[in-house]
Structures are given as C-alpha cells and as structure tokens.
C-alpha atoms as a PDB file:
ATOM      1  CA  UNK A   1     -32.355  91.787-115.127  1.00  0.00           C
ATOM      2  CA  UNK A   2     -30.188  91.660-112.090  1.00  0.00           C
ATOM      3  CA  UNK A   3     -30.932  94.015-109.572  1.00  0.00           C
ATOM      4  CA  UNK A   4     -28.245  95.938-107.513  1.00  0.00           C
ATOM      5  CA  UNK A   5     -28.840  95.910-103.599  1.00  0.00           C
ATOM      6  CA  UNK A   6     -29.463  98.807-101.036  1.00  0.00           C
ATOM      7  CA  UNK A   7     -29.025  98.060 -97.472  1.00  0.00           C
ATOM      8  CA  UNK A   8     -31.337 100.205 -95.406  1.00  0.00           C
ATOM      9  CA  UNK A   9     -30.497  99.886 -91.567  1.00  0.00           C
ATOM     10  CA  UNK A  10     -32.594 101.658 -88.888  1.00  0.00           C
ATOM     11  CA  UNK A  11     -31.147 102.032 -85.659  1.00  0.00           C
ATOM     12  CA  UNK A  12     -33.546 104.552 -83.967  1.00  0.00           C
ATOM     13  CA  UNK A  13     -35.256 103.331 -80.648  1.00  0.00           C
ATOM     14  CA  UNK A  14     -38.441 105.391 -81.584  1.00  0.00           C
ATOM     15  CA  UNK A  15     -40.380 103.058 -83.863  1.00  0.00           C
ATOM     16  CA  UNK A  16     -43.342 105.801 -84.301  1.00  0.00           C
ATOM     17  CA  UNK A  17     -41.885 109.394 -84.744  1.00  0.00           C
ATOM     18  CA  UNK A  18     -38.048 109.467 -85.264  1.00  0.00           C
ATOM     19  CA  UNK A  19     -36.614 112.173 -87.622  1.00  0.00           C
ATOM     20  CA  UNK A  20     -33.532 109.633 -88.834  1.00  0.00           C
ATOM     21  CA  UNK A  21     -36.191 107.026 -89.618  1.00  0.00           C
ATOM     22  CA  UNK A  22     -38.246 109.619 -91.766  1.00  0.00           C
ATOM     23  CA  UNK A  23     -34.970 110.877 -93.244  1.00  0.00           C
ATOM     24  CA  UNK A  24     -33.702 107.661 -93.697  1.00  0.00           C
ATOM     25  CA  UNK A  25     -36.867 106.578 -95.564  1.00  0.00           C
ATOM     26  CA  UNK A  26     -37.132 109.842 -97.829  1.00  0.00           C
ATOM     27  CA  UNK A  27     -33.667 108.739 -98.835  1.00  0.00           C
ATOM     28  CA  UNK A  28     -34.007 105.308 -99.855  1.00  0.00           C
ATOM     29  CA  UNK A  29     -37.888 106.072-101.779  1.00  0.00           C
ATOM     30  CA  UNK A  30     -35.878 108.989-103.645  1.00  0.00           C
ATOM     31  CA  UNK A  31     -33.104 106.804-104.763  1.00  0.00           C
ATOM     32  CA  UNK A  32     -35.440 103.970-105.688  1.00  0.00           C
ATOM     33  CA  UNK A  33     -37.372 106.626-107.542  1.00  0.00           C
ATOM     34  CA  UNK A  34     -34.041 107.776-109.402  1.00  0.00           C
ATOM     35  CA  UNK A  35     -32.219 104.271-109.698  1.00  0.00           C
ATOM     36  CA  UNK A  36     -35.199 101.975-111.033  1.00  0.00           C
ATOM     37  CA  UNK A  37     -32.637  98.762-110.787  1.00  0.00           C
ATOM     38  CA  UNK A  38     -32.249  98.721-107.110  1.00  0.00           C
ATOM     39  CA  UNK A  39     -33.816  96.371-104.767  1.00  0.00           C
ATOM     40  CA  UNK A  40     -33.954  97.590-100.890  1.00  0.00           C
ATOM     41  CA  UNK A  41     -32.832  95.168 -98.284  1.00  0.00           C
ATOM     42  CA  UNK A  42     -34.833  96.194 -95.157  1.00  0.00           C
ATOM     43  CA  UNK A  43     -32.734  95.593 -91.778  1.00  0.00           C
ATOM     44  CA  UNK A  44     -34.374  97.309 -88.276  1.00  0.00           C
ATOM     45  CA  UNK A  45     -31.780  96.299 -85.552  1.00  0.00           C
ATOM     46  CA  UNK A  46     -33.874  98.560 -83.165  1.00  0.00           C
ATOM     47  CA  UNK A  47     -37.347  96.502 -83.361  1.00  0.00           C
ATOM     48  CA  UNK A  48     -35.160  93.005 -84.618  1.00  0.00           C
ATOM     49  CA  UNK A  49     -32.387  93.908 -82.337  1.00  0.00           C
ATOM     50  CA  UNK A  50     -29.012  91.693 -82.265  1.00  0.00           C
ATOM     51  CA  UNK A  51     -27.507  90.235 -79.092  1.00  0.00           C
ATOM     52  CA  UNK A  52     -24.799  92.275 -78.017  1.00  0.00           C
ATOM     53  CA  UNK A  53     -20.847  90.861 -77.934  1.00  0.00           C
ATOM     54  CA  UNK A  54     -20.813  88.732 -75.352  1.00  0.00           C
ATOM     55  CA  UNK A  55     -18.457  85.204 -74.331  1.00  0.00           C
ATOM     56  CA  UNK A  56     -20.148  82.471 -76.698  1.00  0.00           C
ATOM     57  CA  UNK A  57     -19.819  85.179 -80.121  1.00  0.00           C
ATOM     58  CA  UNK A  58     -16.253  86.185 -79.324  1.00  0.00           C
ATOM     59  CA  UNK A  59     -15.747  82.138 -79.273  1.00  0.00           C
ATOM     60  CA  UNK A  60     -17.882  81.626 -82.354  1.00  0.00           C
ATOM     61  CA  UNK A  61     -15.220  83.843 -83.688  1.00  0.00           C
ATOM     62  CA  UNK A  62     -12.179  83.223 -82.893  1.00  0.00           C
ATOM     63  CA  UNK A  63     -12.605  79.338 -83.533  1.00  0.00           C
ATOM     64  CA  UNK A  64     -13.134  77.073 -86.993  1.00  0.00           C
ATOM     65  CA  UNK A  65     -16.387  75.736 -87.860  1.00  0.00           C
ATOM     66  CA  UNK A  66     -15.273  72.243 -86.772  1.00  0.00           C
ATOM     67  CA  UNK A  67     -14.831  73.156 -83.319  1.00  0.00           C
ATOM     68  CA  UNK A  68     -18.279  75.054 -82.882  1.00  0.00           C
ATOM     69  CA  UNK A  69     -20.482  73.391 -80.588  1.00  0.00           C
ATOM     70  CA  UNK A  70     -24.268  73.995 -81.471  1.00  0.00           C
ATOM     71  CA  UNK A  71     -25.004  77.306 -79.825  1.00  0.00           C
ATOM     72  CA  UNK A  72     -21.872  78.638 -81.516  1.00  0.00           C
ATOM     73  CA  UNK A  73     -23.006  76.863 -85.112  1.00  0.00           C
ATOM     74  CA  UNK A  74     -26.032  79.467 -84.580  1.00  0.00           C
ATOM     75  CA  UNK A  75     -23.992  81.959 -83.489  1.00  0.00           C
ATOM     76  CA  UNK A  76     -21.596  81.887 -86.759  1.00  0.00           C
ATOM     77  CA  UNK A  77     -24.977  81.490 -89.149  1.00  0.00           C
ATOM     78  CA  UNK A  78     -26.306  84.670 -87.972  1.00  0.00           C
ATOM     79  CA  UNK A  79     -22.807  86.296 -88.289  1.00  0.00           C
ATOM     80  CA  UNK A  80     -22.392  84.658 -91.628  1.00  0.00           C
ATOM     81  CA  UNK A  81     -26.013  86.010 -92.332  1.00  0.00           C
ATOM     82  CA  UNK A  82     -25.065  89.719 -92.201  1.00  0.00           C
ATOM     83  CA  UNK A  83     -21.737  89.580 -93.185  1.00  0.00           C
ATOM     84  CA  UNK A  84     -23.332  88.147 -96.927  1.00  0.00           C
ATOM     85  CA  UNK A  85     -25.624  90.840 -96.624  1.00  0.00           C
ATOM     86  CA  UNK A  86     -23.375  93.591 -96.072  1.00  0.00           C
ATOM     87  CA  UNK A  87     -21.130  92.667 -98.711  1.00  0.00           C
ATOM     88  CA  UNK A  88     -23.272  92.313-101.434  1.00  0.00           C
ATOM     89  CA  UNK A  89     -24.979  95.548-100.929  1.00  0.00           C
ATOM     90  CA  UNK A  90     -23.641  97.721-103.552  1.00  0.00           C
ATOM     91  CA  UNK A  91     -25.091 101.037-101.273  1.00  0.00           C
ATOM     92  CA  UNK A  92     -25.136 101.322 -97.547  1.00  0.00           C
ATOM     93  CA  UNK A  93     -27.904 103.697 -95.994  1.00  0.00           C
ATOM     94  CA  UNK A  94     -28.063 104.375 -92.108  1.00  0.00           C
ATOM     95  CA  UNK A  95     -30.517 106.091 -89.897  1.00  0.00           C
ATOM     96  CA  UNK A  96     -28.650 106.918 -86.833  1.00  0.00           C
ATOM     97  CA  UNK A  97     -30.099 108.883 -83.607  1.00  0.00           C
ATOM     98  CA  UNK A  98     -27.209 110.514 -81.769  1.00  0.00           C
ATOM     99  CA  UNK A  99     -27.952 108.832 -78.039  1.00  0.00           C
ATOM    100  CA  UNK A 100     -25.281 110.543 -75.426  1.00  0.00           C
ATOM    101  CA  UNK A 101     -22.989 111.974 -78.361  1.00  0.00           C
ATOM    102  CA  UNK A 102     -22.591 108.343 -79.778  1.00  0.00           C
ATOM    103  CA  UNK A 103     -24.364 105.609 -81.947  1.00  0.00           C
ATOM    104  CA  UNK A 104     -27.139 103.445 -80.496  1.00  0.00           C
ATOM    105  CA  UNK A 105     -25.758 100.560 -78.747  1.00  0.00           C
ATOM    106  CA  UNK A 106     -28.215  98.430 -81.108  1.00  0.00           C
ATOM    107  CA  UNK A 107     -25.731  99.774 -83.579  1.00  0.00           C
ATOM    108  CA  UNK A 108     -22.632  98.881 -82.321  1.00  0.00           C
ATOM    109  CA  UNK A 109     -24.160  95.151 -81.459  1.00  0.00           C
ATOM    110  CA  UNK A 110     -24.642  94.994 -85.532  1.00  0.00           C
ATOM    111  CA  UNK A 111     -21.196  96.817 -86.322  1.00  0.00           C
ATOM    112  CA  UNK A 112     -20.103  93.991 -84.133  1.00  0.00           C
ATOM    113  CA  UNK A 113     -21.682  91.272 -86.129  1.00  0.00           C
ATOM    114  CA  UNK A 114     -20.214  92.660 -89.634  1.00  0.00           C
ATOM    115  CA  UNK A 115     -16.460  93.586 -88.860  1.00  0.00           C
ATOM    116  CA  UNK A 116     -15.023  90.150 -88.800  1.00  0.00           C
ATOM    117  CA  UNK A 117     -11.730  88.645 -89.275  1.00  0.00           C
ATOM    118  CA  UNK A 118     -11.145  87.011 -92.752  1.00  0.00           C
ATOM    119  CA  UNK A 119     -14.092  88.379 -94.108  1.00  0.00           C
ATOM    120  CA  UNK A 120     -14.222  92.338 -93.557  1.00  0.00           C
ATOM    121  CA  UNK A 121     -10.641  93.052 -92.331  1.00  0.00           C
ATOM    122  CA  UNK A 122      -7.635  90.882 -92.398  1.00  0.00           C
ATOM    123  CA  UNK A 123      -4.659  90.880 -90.087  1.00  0.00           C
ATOM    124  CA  UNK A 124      -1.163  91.862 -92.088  1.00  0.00           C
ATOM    125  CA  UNK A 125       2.071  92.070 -91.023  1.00  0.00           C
ATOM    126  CA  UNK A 126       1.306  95.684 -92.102  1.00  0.00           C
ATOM    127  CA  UNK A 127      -1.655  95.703 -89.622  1.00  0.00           C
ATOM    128  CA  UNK A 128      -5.123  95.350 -90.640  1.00  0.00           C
ATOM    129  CA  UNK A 129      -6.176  95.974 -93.913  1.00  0.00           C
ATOM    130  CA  UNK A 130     -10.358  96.112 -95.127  1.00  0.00           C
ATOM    131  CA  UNK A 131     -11.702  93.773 -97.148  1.00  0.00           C
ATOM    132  CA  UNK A 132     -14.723  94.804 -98.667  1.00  0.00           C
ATOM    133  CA  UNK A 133     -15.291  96.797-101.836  1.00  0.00           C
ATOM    134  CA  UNK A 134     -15.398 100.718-101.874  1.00  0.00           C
ATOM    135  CA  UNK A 135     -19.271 100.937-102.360  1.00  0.00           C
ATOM    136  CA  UNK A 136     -21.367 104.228-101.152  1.00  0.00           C
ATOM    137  CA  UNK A 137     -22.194 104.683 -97.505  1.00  0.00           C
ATOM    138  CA  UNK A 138     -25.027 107.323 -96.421  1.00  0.00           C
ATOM    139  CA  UNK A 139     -24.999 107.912 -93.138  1.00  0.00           C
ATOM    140  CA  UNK A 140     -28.141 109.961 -91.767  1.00  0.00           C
ATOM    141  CA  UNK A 141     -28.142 111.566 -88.089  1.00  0.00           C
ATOM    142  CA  UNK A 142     -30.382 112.891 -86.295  1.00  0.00           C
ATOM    143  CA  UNK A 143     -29.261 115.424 -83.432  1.00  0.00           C
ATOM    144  CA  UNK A 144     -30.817 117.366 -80.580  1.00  0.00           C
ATOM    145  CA  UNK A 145     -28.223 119.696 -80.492  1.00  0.00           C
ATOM    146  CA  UNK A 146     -25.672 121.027 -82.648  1.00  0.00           C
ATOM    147  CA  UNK A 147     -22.211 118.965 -82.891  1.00  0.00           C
ATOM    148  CA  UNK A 148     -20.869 118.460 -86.217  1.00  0.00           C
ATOM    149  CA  UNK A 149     -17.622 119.000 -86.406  1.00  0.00           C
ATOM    150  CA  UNK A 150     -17.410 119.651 -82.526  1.00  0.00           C
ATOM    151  CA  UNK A 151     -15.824 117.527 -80.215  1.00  0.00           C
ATOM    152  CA  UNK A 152     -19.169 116.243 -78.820  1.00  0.00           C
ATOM    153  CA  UNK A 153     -19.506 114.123 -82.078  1.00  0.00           C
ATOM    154  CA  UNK A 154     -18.785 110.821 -81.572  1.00  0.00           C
ATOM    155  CA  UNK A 155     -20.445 109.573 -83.682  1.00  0.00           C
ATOM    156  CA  UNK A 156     -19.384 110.271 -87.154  1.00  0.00           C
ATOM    157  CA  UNK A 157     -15.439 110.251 -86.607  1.00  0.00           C
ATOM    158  CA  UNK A 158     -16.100 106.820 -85.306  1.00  0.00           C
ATOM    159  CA  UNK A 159     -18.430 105.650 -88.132  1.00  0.00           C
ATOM    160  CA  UNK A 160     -16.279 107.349 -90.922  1.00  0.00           C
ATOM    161  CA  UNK A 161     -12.930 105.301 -88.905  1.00  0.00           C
ATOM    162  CA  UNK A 162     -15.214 101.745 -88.836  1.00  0.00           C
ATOM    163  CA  UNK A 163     -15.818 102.121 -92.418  1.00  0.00           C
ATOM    164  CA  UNK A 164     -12.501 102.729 -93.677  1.00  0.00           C
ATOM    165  CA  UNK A 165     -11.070 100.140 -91.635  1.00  0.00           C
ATOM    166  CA  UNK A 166     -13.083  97.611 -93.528  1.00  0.00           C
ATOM    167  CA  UNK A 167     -12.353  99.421 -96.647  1.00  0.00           C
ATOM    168  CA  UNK A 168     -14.558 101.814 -97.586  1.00  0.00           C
ATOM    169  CA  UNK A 169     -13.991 105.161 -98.150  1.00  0.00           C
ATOM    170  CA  UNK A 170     -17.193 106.398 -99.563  1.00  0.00           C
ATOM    171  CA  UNK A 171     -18.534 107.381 -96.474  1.00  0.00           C
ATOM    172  CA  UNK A 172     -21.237 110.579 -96.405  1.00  0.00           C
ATOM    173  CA  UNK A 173     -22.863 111.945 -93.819  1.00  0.00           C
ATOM    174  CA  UNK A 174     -26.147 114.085 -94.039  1.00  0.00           C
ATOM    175  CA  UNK A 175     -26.825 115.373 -90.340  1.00  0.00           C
ATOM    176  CA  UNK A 176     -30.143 116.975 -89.355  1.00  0.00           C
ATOM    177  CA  UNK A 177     -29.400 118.896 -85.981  1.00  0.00           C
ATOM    178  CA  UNK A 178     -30.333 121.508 -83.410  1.00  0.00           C
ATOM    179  CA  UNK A 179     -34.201 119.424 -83.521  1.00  0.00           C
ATOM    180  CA  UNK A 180     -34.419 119.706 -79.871  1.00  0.00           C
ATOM    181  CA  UNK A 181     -33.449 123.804 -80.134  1.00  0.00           C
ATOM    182  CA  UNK A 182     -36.874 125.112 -80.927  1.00  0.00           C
ATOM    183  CA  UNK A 183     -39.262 125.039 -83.854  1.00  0.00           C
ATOM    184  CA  UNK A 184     -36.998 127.049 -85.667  1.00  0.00           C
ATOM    185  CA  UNK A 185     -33.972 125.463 -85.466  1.00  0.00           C
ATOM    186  CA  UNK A 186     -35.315 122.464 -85.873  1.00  0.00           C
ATOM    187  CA  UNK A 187     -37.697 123.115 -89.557  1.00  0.00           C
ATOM    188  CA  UNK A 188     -34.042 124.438 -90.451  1.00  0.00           C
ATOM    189  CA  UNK A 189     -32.031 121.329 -89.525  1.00  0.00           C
ATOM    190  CA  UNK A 190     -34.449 118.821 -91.318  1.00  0.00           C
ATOM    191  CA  UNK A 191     -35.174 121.192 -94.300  1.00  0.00           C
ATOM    192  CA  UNK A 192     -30.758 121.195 -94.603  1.00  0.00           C
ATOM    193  CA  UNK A 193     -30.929 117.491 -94.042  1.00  0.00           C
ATOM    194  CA  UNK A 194     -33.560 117.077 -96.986  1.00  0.00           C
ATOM    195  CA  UNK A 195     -31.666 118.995 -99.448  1.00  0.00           C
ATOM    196  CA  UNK A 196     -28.830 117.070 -98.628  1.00  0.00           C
ATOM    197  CA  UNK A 197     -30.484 114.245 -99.421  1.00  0.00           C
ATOM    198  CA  UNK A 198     -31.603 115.702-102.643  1.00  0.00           C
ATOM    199  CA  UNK A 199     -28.158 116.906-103.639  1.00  0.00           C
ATOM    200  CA  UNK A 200     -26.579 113.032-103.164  1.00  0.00           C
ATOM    201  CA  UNK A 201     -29.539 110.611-104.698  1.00  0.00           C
ATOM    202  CA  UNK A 202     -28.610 113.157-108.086  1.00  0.00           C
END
C-alpha cells in the first residue's frame, strides 16, 4: 500500500514549551489518527536549521549543474533535497511563532530553499506562474497578541502570497493568539486554535 506524505515543519525557536509546536503536533497525531494511510515527514528547521541566502546559493542557482564547482554541487543537493520533499508531500503542516509581526527567519531561510526557478515557479512572458500541485497547506500560529486580520500581521498575507505564487491555493490558517494577554485570553486563544484544528482534520 502506498502511503501519502505529510510534511510537518517546525519553525519555533523554543524547542521545550512552544504553543505552535504543541499545536502543530496535536494536528498532525489527529490527522494520522483520522487518515490511517499517511506517513509524516518530520522537518525542524529551528533545531536542524538551514543556512540562510547568501552569495555561493544564489550562484548554485542561477547556474547549470555543469558549471557548479564542489561547494555549489552541495549547495544544489540540499536544495534539490527539499524541493523533492516539498513536492511530493500531498499535505503541508506549519508551526509558525509570530517573531516581530513576521515568520522566523529560520523560516524564510527554508522558504528560500523551496521556491526555485524551474521547479516551483517558472518565468512566463505572462510573469511567473507556480508549479507545484494545489495540495492542502495548514498553517498554525502562535501569537502574543492579537493581529489577525490587522495590519500588524505579516505573517499570514505573506505566507498565503508565497504559496500561491508557487501554486497553491489551499492555504489555511488556524491562529492561536492573545497567549501573552493573561491566563484568560490565552486558555481562550489555544482552546479556539484546538477546535480549529478539530473542525479541518474532519
């Protein structure tokens, strides 16, 4: 029996702890509990962090195989690496801290990785068009504060853009918020998270 493919990223600097790890955990056990025929594909890019954009990847990049020298050859494997892995996930789930209104700069060194020319997004005389199948995304925040749909979200306007540009439109988002606002607030926002949760793994 071939098994279909979750891809469980954890962004969250707090290893021990972190309410979008938890969340993002819950998530993937319940949907492994409802969908027998999935496999989970485990991927922390806060403890297994990714090297962040720098001269040599842009290179790797921009340049055919043939030309690579050997630090690029690595380079393009571990690009190659999580590009495969992205695209043969057939569901996406995130756990995603909100650090200074935005995503996790460990996150942004793996979008980084994964949006690549040819292989995620192609260049059109139309402009750029995504490559990669409409599959579901889940996207689960965690938030000291309250911001969705506010202006101080940066975070999910830019993650909901990313993924359509590669061509997905599937793109969820279960926010737990106002955690830093008191006990109150903050049993509220994870209790609204987890019945989020509950409402999209049914």
């Amino acid at each position: 029996m071939s098994h279909k493919k979750l891809l469980h990223i954890d962004s969250s600097a707090r290893l021990e702890g972190s309410e979008s790890r938890q969340l993002s955990q819950q998530f993937v056990q319940q949907w492994i509990d409802a969908h027998s025929d999935y496999q989970v594909i485990e991927r922390d890019i806060a403890s297994k962090p990714l090297p962040h954009l720098d001269q040599t990847m842009l290179a790797t990049m921009m340049s055919p195989a043939e030309q690579h020298s050997p630090e690029m050859t690595v380079v393009a494997d571990r690009i190659a690496l999580l590009v495969e892995e992205f695209l043969a996930a057939d569901v996406i789930v995130l756990g995603v801290p909100m650090y200074n209104l935005g995503i996790p700069s460990t996150l942004k060194a793996y979008i980084d990785h994964i949006v690549m020319a040819g292989k995620t997004f192609a260049y059109t005389d139309k402009g750029a068009v995504g490559l990669v199948k409409d599959k579901p995304v889940y996207i689960i925040t965690a938030r000291g504060g309250i911001h969705a749909g506010a202006a101080s979200d940066q975070q999910a306007p830019y993650l909901k853009t990313l993924f359509n540009f590669v061509g997905i439109d599937n793109v969820n988002f279960i926010h737990s918020e106002g955690l830093n606002m008191g006990d109150e607030m903050r049993s509220k926002g994870l209790q609204n998270a987890q019945q989020a949760i509950e409402r999209f793994v049914a």
